[in-house]
C-alpha atoms as a PDB file:
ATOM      1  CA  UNK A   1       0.000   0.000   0.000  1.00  0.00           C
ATOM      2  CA  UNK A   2       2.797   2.419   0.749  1.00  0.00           C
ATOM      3  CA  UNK A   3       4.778   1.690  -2.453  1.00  0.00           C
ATOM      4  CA  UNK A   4       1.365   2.586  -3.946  1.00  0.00           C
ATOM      5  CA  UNK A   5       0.821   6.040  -2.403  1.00  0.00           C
ATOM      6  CA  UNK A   6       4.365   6.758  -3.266  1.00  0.00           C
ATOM      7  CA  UNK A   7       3.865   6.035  -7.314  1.00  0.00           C
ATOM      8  CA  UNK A   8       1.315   8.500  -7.607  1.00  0.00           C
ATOM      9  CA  UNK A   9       2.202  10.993  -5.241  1.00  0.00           C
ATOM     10  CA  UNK A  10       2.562  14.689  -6.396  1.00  0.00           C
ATOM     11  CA  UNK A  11       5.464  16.725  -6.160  1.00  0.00           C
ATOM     12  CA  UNK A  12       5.411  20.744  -6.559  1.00  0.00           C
ATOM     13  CA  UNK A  13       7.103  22.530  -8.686  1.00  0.00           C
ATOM     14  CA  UNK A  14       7.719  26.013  -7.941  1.00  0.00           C
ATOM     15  CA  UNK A  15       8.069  29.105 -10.237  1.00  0.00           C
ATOM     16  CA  UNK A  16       9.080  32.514  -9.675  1.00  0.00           C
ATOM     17  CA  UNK A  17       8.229  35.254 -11.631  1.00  0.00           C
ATOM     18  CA  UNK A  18      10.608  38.315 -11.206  1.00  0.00           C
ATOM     19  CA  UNK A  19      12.674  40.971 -12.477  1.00  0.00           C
ATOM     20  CA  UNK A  20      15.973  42.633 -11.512  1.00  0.00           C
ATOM     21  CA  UNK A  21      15.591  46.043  -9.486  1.00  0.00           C
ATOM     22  CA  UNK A  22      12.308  44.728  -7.955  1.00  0.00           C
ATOM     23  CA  UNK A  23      12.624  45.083  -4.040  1.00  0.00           C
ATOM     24  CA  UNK A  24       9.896  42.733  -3.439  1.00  0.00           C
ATOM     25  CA  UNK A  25      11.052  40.050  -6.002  1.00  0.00           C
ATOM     26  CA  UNK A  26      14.060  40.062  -3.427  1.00  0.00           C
ATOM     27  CA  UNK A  27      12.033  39.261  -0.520  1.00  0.00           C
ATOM     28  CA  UNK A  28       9.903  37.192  -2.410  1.00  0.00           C
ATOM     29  CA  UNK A  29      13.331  35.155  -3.341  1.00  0.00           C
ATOM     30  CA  UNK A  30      14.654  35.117   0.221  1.00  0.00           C
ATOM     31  CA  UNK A  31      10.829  33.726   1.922  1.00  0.00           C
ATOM     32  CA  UNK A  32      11.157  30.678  -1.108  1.00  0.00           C
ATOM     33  CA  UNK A  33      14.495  30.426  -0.751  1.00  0.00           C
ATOM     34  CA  UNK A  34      14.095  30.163   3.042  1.00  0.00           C
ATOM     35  CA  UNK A  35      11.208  27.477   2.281  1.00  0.00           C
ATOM     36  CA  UNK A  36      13.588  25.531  -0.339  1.00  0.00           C
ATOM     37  CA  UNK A  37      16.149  24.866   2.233  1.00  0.00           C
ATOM     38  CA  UNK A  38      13.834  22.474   4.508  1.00  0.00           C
ATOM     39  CA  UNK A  39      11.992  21.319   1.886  1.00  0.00           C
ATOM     40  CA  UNK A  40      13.994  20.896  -1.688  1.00  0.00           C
ATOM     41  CA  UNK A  41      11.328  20.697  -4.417  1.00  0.00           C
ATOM     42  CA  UNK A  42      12.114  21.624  -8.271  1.00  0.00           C
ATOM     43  CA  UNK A  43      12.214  25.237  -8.512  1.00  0.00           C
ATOM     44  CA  UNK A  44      12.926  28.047 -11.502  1.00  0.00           C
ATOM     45  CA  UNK A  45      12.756  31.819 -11.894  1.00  0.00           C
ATOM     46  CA  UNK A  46      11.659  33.582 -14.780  1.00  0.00           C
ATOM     47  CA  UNK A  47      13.066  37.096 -15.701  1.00  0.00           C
ATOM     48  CA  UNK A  48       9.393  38.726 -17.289  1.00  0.00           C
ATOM     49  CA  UNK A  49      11.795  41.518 -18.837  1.00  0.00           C
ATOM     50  CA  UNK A  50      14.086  38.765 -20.542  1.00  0.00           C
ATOM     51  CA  UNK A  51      13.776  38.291 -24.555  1.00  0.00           C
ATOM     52  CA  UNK A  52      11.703  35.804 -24.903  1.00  0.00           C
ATOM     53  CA  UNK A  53       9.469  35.652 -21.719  1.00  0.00           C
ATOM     54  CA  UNK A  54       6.553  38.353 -23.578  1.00  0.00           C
ATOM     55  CA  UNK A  55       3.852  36.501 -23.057  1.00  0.00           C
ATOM     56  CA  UNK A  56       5.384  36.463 -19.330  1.00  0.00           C
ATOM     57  CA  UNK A  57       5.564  40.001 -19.311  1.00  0.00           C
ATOM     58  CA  UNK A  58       2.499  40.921 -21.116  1.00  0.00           C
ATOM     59  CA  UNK A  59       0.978  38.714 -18.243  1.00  0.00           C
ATOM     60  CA  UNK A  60       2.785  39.914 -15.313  1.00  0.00           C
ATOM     61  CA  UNK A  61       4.174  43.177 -16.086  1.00  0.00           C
ATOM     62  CA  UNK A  62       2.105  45.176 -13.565  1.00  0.00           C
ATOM     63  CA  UNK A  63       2.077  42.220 -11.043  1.00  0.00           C
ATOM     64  CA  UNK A  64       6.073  40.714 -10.172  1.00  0.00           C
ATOM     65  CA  UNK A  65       6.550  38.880  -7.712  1.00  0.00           C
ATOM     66  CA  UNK A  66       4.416  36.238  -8.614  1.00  0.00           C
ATOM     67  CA  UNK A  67       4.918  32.536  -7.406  1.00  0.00           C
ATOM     68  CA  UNK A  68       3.245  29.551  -9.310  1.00  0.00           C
ATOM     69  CA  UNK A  69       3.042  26.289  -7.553  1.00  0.00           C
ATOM     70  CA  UNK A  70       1.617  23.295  -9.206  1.00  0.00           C
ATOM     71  CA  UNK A  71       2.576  19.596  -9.444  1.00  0.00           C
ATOM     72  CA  UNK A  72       2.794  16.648 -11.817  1.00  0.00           C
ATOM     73  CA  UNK A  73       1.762  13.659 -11.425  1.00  0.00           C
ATOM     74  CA  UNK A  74       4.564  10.482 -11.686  1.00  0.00           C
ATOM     75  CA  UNK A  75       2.554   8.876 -14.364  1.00  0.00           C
ATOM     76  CA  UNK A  76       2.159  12.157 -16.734  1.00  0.00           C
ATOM     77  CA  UNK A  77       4.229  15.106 -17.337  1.00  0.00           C
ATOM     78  CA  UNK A  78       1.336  17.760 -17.553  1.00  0.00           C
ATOM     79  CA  UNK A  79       1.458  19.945 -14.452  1.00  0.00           C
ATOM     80  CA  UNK A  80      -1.975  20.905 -12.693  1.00  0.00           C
ATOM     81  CA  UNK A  81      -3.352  24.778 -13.012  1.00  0.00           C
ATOM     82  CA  UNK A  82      -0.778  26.741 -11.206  1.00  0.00           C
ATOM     83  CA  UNK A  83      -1.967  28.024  -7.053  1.00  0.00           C
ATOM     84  CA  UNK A  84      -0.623  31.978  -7.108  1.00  0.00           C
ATOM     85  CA  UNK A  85       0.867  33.661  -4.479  1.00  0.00           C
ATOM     86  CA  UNK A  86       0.807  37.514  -5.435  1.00  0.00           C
ATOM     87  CA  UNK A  87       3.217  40.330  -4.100  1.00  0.00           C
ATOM     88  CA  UNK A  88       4.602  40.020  -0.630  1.00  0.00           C
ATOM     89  CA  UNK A  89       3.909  36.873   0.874  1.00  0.00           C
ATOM     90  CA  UNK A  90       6.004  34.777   3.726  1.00  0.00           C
ATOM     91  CA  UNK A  91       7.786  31.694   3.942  1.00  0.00           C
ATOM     92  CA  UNK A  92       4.956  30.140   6.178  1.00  0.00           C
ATOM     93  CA  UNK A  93       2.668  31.161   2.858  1.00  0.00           C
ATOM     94  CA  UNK A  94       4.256  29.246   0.857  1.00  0.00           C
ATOM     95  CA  UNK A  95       4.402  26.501   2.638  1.00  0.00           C
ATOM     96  CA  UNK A  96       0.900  26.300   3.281  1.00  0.00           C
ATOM     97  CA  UNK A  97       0.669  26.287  -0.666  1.00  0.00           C
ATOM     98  CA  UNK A  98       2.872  23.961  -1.280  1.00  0.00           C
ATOM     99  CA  UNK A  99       1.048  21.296   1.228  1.00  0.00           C
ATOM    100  CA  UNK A 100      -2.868  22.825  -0.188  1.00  0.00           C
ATOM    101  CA  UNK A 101      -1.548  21.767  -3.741  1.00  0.00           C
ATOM    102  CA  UNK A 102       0.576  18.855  -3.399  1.00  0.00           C
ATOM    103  CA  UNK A 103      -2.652  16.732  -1.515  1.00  0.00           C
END
């Protein structure tokens, strides 16, 4: 039964939507980062003001820090619709959101 619950058990992934000279992207990396060191899950950032991240930008311009968290299942490589955390939110936030999306 436990091997079981282990096969189709969900991971997060995390993903951080920033950009450089933001003061609150840099506490938003520091709570995360702060998370990510008791609990190691995938995690990427993504510059909205990079070439190539528009659609990023056109989505987020007004809105950085933004923090998706979703997970994918063992069995498929789609990831689920992505929980948001918005702005200035703590550690204990995302942790919360982390264990809301990965049950």
């Amino acid at each position: 039964m436990f091997a079981t619950r282990v096969l189709y058990s969900q991971a997060a992934r995390l993903t951080l939507f920033t950009r450089a000279g933001c003061g609150l992207c840099d506490t938003a990396k520091h709570n995360v980062s702060k998370f990510l060191a008791r609990k190691p899950l995938p995690y990427s950032e993504v510059d909205i003001m990079e070439p190539g991240n528009k659609a990023w930008k056109d989505v987020y311009e007004f809105d950085v820090p933004v923090l998706h968290i979703q997970t994918e299942t063992k069995a498929s490589s789609e990831l689920s619709d992505p929980k948001k955390l918005f702005h200035r939110f703590t550690e204990q936030e995302v942790e919360e959101a982390v264990n809301e999306v990965s049950k």
